[in-house]
C-alpha atoms as a PDB file:
ATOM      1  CA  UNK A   1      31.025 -23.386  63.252  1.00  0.00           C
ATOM      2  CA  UNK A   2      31.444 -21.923  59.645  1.00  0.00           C
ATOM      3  CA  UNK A   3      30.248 -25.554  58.455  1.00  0.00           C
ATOM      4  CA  UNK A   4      27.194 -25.866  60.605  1.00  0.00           C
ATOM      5  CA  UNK A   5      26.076 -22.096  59.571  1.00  0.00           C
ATOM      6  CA  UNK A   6      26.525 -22.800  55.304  1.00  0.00           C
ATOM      7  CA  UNK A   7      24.625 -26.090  56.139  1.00  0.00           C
ATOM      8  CA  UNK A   8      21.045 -24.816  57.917  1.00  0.00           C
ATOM      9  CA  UNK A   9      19.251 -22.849  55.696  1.00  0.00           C
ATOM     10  CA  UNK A  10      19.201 -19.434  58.054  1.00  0.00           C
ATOM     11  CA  UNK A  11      23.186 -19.474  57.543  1.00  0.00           C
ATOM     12  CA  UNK A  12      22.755 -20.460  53.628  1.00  0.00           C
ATOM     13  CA  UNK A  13      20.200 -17.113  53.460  1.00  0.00           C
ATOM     14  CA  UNK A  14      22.661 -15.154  55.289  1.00  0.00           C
ATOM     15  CA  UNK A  15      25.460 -16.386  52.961  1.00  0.00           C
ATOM     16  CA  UNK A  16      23.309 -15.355  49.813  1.00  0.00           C
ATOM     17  CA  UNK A  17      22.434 -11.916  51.201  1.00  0.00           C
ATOM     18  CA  UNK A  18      26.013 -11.277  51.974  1.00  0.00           C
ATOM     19  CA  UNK A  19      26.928 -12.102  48.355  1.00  0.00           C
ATOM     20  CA  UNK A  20      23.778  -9.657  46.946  1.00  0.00           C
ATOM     21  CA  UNK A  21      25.102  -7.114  48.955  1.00  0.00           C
ATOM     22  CA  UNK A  22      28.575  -7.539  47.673  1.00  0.00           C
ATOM     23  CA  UNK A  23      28.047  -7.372  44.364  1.00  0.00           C
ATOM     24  CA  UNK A  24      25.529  -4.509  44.775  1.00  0.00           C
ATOM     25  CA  UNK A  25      28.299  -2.728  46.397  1.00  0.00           C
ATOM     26  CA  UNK A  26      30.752  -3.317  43.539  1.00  0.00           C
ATOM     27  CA  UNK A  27      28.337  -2.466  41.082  1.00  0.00           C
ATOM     28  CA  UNK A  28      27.725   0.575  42.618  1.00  0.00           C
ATOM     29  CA  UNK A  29      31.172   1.978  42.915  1.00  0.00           C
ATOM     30  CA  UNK A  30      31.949   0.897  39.398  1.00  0.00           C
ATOM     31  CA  UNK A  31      29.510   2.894  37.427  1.00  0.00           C
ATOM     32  CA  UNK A  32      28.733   5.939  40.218  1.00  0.00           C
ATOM     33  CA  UNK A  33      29.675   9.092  38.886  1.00  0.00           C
ATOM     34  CA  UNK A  34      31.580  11.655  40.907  1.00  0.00           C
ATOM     35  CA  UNK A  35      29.796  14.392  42.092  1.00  0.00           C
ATOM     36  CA  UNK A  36      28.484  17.228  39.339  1.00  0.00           C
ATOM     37  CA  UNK A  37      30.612  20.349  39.932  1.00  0.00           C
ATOM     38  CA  UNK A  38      28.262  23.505  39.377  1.00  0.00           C
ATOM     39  CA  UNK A  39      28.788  25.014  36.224  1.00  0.00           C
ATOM     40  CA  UNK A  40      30.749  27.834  37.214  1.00  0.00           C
ATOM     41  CA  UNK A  41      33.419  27.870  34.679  1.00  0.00           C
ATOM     42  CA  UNK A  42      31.918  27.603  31.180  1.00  0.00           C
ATOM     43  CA  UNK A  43      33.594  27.113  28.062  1.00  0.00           C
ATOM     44  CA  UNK A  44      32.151  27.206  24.639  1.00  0.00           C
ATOM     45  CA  UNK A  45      33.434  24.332  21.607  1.00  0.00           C
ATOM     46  CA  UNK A  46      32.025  26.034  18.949  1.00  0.00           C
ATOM     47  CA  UNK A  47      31.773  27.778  15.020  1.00  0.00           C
ATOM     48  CA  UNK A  48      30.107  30.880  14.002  1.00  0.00           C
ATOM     49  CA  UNK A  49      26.688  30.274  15.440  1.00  0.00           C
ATOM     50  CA  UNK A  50      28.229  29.701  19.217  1.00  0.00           C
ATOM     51  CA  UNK A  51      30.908  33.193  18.322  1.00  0.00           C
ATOM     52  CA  UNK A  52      27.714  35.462  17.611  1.00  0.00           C
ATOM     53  CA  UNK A  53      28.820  36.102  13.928  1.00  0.00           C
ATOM     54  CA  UNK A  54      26.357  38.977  12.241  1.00  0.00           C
ATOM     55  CA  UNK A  55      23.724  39.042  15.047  1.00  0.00           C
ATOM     56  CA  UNK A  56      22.580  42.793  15.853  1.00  0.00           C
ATOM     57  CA  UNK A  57      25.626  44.204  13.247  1.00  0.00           C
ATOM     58  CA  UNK A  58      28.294  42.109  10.702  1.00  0.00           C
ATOM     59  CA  UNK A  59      31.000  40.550  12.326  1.00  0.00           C
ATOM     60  CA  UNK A  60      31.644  39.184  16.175  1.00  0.00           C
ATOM     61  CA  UNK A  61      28.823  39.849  18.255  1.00  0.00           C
ATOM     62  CA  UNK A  62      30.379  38.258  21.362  1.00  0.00           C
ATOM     63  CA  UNK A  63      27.824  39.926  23.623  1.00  0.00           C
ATOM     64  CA  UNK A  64      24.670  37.886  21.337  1.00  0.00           C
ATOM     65  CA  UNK A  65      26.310  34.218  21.984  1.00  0.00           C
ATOM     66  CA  UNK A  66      23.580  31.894  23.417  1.00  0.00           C
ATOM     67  CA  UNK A  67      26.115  30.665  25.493  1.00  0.00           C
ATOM     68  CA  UNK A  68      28.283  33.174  26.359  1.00  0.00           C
ATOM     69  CA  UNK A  69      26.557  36.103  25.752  1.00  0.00           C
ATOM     70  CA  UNK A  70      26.608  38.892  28.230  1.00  0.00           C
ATOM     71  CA  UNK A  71      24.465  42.053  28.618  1.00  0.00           C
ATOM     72  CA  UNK A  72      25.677  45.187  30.156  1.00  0.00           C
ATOM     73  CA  UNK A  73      25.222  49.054  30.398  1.00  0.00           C
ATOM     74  CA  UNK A  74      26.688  49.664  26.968  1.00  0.00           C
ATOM     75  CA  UNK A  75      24.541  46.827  25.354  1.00  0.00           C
ATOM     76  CA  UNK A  76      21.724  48.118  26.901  1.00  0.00           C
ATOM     77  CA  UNK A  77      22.646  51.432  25.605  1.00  0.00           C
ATOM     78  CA  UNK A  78      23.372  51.026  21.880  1.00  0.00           C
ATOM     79  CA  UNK A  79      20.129  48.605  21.829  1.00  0.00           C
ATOM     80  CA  UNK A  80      21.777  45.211  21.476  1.00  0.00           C
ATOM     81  CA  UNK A  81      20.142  41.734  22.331  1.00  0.00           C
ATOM     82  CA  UNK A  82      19.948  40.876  24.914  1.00  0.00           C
ATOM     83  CA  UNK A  83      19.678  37.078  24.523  1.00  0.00           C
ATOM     84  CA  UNK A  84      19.970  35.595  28.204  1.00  0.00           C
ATOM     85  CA  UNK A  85      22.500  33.386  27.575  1.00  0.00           C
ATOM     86  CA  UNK A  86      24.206  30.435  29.277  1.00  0.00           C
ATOM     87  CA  UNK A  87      26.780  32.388  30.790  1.00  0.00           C
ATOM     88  CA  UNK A  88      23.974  34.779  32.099  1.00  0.00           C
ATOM     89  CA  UNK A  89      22.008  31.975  33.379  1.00  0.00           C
ATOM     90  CA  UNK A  90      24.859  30.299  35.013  1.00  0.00           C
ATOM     91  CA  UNK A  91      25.505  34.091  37.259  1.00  0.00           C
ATOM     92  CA  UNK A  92      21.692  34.432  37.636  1.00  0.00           C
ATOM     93  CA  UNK A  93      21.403  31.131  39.503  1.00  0.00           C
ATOM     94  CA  UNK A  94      24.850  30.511  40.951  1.00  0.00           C
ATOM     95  CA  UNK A  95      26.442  34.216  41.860  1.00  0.00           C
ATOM     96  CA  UNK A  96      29.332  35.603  40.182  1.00  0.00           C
ATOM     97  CA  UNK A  97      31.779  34.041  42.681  1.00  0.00           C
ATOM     98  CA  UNK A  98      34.556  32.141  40.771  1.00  0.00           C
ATOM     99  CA  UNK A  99      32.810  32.810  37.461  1.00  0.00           C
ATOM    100  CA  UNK A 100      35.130  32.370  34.094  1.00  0.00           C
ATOM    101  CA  UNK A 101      33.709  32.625  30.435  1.00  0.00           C
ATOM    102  CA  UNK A 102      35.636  31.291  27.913  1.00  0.00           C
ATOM    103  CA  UNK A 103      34.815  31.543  24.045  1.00  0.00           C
ATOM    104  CA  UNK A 104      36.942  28.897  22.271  1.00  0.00           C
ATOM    105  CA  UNK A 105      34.078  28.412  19.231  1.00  0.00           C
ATOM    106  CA  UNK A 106      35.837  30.223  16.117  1.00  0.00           C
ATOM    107  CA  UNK A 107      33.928  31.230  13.004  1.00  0.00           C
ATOM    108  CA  UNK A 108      34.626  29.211  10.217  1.00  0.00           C
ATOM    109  CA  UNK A 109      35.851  25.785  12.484  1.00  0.00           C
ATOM    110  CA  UNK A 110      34.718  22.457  11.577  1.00  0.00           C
ATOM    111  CA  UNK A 111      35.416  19.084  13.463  1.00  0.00           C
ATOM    112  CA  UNK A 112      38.736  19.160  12.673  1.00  0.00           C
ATOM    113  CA  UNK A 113      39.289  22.367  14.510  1.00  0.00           C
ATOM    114  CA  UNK A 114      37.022  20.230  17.861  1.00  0.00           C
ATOM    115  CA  UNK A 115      40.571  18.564  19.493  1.00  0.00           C
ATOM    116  CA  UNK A 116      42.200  21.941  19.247  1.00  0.00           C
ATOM    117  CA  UNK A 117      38.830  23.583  21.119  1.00  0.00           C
ATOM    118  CA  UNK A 118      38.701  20.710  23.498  1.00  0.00           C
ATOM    119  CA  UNK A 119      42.458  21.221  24.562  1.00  0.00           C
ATOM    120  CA  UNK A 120      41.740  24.536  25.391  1.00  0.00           C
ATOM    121  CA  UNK A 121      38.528  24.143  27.457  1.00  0.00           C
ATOM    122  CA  UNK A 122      40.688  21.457  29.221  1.00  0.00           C
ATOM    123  CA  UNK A 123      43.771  24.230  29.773  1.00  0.00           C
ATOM    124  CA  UNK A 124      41.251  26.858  31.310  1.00  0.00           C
ATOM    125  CA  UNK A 125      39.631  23.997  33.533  1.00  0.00           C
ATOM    126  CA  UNK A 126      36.144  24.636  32.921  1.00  0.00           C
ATOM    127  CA  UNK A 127      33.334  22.750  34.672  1.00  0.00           C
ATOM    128  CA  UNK A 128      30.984  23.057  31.847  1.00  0.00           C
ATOM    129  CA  UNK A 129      31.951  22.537  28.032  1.00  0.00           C
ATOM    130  CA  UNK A 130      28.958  23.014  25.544  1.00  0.00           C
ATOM    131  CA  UNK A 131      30.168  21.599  21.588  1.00  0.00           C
ATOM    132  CA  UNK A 132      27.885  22.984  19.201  1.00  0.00           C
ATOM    133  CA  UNK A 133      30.082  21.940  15.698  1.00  0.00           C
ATOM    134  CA  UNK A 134      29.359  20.712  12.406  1.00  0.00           C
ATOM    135  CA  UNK A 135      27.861  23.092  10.702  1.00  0.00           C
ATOM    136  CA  UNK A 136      30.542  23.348   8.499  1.00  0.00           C
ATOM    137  CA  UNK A 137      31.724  19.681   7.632  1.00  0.00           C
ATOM    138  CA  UNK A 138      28.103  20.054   6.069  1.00  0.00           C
ATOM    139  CA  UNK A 139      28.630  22.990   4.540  1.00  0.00           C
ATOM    140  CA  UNK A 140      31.170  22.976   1.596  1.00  0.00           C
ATOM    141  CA  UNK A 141      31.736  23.914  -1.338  1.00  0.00           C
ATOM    142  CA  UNK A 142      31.598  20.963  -3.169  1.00  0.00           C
ATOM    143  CA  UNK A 143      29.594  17.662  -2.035  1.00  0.00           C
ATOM    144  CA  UNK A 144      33.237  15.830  -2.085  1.00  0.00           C
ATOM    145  CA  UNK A 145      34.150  18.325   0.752  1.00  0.00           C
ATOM    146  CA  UNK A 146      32.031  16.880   3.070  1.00  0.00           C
ATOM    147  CA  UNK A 147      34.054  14.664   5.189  1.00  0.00           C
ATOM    148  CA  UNK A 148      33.065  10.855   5.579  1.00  0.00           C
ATOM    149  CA  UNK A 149      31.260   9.050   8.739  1.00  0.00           C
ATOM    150  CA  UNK A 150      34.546   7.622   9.755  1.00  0.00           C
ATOM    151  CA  UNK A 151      36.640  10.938   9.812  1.00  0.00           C
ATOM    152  CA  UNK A 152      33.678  13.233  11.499  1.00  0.00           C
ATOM    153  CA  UNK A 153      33.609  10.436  14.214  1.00  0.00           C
ATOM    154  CA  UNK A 154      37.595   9.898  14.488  1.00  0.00           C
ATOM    155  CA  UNK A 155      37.663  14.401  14.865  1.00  0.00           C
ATOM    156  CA  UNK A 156      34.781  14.274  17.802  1.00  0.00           C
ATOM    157  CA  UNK A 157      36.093  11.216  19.259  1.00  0.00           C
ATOM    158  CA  UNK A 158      39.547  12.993  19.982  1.00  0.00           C
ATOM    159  CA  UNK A 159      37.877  15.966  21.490  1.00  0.00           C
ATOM    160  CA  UNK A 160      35.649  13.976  23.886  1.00  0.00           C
ATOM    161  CA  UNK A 161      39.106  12.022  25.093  1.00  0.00           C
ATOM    162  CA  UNK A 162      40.569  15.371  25.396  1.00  0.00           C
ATOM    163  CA  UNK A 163      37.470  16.225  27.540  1.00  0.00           C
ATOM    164  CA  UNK A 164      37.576  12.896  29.559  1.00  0.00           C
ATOM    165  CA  UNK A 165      41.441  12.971  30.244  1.00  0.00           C
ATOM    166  CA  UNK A 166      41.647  16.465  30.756  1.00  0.00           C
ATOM    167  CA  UNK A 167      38.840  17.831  32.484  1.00  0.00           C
ATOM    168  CA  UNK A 168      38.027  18.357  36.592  1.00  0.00           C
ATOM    169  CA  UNK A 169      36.439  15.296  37.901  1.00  0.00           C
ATOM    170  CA  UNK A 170      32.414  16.397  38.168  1.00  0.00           C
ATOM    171  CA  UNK A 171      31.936  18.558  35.079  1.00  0.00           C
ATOM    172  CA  UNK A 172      29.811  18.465  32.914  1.00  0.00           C
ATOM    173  CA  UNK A 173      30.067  18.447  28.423  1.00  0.00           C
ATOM    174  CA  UNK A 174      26.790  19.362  26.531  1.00  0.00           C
ATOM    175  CA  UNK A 175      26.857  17.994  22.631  1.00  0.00           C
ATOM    176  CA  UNK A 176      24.210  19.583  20.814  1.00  0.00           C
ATOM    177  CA  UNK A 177      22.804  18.495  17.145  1.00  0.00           C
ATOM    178  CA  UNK A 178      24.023  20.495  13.952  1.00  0.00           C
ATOM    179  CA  UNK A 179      20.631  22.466  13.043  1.00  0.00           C
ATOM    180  CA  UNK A 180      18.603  21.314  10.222  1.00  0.00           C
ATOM    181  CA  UNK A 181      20.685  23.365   7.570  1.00  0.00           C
ATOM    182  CA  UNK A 182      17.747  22.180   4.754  1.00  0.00           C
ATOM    183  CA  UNK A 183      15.249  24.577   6.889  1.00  0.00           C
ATOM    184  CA  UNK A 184      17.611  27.474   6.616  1.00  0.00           C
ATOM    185  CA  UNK A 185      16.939  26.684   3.058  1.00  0.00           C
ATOM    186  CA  UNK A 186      13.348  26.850   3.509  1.00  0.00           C
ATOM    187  CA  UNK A 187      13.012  29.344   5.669  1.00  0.00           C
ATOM    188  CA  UNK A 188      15.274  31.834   3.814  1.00  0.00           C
ATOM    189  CA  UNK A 189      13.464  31.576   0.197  1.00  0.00           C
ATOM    190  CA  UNK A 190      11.042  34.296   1.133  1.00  0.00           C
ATOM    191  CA  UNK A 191      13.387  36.295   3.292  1.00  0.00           C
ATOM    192  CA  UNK A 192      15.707  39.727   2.184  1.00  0.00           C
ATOM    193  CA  UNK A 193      19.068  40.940   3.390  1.00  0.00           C
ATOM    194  CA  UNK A 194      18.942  43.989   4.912  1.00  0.00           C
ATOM    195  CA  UNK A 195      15.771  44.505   3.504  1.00  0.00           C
ATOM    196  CA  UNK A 196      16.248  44.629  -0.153  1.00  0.00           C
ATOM    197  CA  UNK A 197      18.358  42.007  -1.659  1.00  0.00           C
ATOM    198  CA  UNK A 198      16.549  38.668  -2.081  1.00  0.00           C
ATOM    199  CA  UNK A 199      18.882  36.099   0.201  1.00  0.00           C
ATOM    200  CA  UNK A 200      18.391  33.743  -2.932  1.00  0.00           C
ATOM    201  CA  UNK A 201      20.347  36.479  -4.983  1.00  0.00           C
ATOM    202  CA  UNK A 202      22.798  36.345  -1.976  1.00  0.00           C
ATOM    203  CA  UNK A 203      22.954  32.751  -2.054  1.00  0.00           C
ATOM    204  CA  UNK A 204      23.839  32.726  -5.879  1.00  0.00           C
ATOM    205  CA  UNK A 205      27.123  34.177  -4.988  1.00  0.00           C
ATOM    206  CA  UNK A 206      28.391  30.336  -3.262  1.00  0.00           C
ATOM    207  CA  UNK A 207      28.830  29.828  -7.007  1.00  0.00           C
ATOM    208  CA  UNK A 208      31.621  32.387  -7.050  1.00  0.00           C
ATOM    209  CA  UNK A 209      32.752  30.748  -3.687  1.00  0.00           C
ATOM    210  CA  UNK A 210      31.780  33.869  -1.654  1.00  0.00           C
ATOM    211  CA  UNK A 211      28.819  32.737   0.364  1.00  0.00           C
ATOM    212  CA  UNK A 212      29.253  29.874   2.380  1.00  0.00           C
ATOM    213  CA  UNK A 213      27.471  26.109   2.431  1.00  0.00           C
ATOM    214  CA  UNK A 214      26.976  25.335  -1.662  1.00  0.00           C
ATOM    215  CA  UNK A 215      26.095  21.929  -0.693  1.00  0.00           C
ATOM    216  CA  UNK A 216      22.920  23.247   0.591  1.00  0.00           C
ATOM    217  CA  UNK A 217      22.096  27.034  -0.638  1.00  0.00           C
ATOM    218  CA  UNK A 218      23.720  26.667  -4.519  1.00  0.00           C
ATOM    219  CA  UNK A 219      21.078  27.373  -7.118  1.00  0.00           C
ATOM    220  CA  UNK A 220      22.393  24.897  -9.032  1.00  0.00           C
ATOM    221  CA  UNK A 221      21.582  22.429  -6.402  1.00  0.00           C
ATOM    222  CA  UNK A 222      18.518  19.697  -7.412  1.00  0.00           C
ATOM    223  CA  UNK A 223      16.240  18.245  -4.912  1.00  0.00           C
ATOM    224  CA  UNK A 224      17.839  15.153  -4.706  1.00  0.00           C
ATOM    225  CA  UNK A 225      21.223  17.080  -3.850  1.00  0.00           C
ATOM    226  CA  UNK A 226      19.864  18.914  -1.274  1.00  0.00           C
ATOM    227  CA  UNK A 227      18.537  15.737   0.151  1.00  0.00           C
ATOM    228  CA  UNK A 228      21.854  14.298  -0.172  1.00  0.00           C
ATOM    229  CA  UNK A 229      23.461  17.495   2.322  1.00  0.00           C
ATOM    230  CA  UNK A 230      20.441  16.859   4.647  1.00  0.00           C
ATOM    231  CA  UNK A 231      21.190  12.645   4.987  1.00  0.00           C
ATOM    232  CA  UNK A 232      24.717  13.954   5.867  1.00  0.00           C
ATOM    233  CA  UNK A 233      23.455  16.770   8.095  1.00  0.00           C
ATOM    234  CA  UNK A 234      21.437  13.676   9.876  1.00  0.00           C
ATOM    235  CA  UNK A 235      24.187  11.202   9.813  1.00  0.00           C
ATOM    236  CA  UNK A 236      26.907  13.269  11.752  1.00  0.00           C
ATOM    237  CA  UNK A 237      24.172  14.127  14.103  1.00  0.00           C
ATOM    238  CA  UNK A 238      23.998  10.169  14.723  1.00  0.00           C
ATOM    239  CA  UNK A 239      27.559  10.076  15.763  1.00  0.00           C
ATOM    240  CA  UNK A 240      27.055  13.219  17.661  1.00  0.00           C
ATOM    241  CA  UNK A 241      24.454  11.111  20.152  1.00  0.00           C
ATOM    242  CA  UNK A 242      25.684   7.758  20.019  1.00  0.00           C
ATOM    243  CA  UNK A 243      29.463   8.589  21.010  1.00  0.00           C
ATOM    244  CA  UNK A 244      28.182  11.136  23.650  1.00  0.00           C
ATOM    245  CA  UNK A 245      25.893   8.444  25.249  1.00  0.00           C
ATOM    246  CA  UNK A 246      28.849   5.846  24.770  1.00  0.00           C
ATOM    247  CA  UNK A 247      31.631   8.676  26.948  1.00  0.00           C
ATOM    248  CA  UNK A 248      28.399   8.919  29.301  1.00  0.00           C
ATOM    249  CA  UNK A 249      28.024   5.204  30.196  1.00  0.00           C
ATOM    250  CA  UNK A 250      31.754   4.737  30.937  1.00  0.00           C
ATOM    251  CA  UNK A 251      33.071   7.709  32.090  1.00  0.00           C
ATOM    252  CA  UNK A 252      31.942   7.204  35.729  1.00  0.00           C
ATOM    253  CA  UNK A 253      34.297  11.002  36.717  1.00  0.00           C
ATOM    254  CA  UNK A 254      31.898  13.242  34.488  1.00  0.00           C
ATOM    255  CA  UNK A 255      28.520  14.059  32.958  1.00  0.00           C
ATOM    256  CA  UNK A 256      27.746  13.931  29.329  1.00  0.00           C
ATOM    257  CA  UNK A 257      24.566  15.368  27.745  1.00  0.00           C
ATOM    258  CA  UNK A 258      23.037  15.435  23.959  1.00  0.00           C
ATOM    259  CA  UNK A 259      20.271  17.225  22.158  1.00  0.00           C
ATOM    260  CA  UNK A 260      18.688  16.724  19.447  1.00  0.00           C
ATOM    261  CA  UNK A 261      16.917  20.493  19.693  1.00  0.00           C
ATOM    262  CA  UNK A 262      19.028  22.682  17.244  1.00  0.00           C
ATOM    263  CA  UNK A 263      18.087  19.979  14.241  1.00  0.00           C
ATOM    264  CA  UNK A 264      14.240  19.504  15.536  1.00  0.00           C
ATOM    265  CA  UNK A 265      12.951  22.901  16.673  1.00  0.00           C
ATOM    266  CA  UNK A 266      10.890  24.215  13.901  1.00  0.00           C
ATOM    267  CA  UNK A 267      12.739  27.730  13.637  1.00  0.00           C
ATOM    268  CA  UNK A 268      11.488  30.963  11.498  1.00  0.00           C
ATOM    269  CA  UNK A 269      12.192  33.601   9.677  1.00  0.00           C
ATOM    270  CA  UNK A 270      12.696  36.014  12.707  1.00  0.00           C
ATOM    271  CA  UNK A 271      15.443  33.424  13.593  1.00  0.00           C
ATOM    272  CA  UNK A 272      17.761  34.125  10.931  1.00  0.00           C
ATOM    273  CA  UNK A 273      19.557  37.109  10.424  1.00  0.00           C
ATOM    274  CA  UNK A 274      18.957  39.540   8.342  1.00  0.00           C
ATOM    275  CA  UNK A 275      22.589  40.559   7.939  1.00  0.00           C
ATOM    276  CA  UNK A 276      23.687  37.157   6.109  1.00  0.00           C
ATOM    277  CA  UNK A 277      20.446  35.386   5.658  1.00  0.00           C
ATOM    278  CA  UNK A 278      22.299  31.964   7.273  1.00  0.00           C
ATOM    279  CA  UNK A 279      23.221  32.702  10.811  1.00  0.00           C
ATOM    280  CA  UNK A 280      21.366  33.266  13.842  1.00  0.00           C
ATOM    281  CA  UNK A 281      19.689  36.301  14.788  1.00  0.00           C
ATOM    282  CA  UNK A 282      19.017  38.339  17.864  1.00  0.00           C
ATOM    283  CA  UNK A 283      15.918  35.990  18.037  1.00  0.00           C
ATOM    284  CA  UNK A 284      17.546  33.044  17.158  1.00  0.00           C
ATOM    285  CA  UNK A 285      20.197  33.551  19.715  1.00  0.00           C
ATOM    286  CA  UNK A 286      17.888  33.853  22.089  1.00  0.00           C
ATOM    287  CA  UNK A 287      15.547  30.405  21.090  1.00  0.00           C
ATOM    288  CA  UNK A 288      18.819  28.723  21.400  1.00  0.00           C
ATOM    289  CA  UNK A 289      19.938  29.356  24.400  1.00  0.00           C
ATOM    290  CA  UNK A 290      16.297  29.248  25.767  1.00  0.00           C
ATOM    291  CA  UNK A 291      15.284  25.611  24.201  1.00  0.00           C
ATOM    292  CA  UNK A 292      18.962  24.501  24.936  1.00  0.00           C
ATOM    293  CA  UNK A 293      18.851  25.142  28.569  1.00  0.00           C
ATOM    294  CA  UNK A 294      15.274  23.937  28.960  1.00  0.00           C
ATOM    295  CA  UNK A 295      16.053  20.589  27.602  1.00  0.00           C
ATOM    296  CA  UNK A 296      19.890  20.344  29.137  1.00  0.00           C
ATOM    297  CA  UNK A 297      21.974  19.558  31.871  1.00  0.00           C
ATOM    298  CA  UNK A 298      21.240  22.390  34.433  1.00  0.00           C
ATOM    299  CA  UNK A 299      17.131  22.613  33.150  1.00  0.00           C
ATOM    300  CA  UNK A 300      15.701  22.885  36.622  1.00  0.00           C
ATOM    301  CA  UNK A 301      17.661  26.276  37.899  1.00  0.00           C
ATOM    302  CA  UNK A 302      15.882  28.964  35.795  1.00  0.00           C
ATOM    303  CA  UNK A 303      16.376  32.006  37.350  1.00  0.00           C
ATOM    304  CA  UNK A 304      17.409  34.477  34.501  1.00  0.00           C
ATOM    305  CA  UNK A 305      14.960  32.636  32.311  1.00  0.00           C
END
């Protein structure tokens, strides 16, 4: 019976649909990813820009974080931004039920510090990890600071296995570019601190190794220097996207997302704070989270937009 059906050519199309449909189904349960947990647990991998560092006053402006900013009574009260972050946005479209908000972006870290950030988002079992870090492996002191391709890669590579191995099947990791620290440059040559001191003056100071990022902002920087920081700036952001899509494509238990926004969005003056001239502002804060969200993972729920 088995013979006479592979040998007419109704049992040799059944045969070959059977096969199609086999390998189909294989194919399918191979690379389908498990369901995408809603984001209700957030945790932020992060530096200064992600902790709120000199946004409406100098130091931690937790409340100001694009991601997990909040805004209450006493913000609203004592004038703060309010800068609808992702942690707002998360509440606004999901509820509060079986909310968490975890900060684990320090000021100051740099990839190096991204397995130790990773193990913690993993510990607090969050379904939605945004790493926003680099910033500072391109802003040294000195040009031999800046860490190699190899080394940036090995640092972010450990955090992402962290992420895979650790996290809930379903959730979700958002990598976002290192902004385009040559327009802070731009941007700030026209600006003032507080009003009155020239943020090239303030600048000067990475010479005495008390302003941050030389490698860009030093006056004693040349063109082709600055050009140099910028290639760098551009090259780490190439490892950013290529290992995210490469954890996305075989990680079939959770979702992985990159942007290119914080390096591309042309930002201004009113971006930048007027605190430090070099990290976000109220403003700023805000455009992040905004352009971040529009252009991310969770894009279509926009309530609290």
């Amino acid at each position: 019976m088995v013979r006479g059906l592979r040998s007419s050519p109704a049992g040799s199309l059944l045969l070959l649909v059977l096969a199609l449909t086999l390998i189909l189904s294989l194919t399918s349960s191979a690379y389908a990813k498990d369901p995408q947990l809603i984001p209700r647990r957030l945790s932020s991998v992060g530096d200064s820009i992600s902790a709120g560092i000199d946004v409406d006053y100098y130091g931690q402006n937790a409340n100001a974080s694009w991601v997990n900013g909040y805004y209450g009574f006493w913000e609203w009260l004592f004038g703060y931004t309010n800068v609808k972050s992702h942690n707002q946005r998360i509440t606004a479209n999901w509820g509060s039920s079986g909310r968490a908000n975890y900060m684990d972006a320090v000021s100051g870290a740099d990839s190096f510090d991204i397995p130790l950030q990773t193990s913690q988002a993993v510990s607090q079992s969050a379904y939605y990890v945004t790493v926003f870090m680099g910033h500072n492996d391109v802003c040294q002191n000195t040009f031999a600071e800046i860490p190699s391709d190899a080394v940036f890669e090995a640092n972010f590579r450990q955090g992402m296995n962290n992420l895979k191995n650790g996290l809930p099947n379903g959730a979700t990791v958002y990598v976002l570019a290192i902004v385009d620290i040559r327009r802070l440059y731009d941007v700030g040559q026209d600006m003032y601190a507080l009003g009155i001191v020239d943020c090239e003056v303030l600048w000067a100071t990475t010479l005495l190794g008390w302003f941050p990022c030389g490698t860009m902002l030093s006056p004693l920087n040349s063109e082709a220097d600055r050009q140099y920081t910028r290639s760098r700036n551009i090259a780490f952001n190439n490892i950013l996207q290529n290992v995210t899509a490469e954890f996305n494509a075989n990680d079939p238990h959770h979702y992985y997302y990159f942007t290119n926004m914080p390096f591309i969005y042309p930002y201004t003056s009113g971006d930048v704070s007027t605190l430090d001239c070099f990290h976000p502002s109220g403003q700023g804060q805000k455009t992040l989270s905004r352009e971040s969200w529009n252009v991310g993972p969770f894009a279509a729920y926009q309530r609290g937009s």
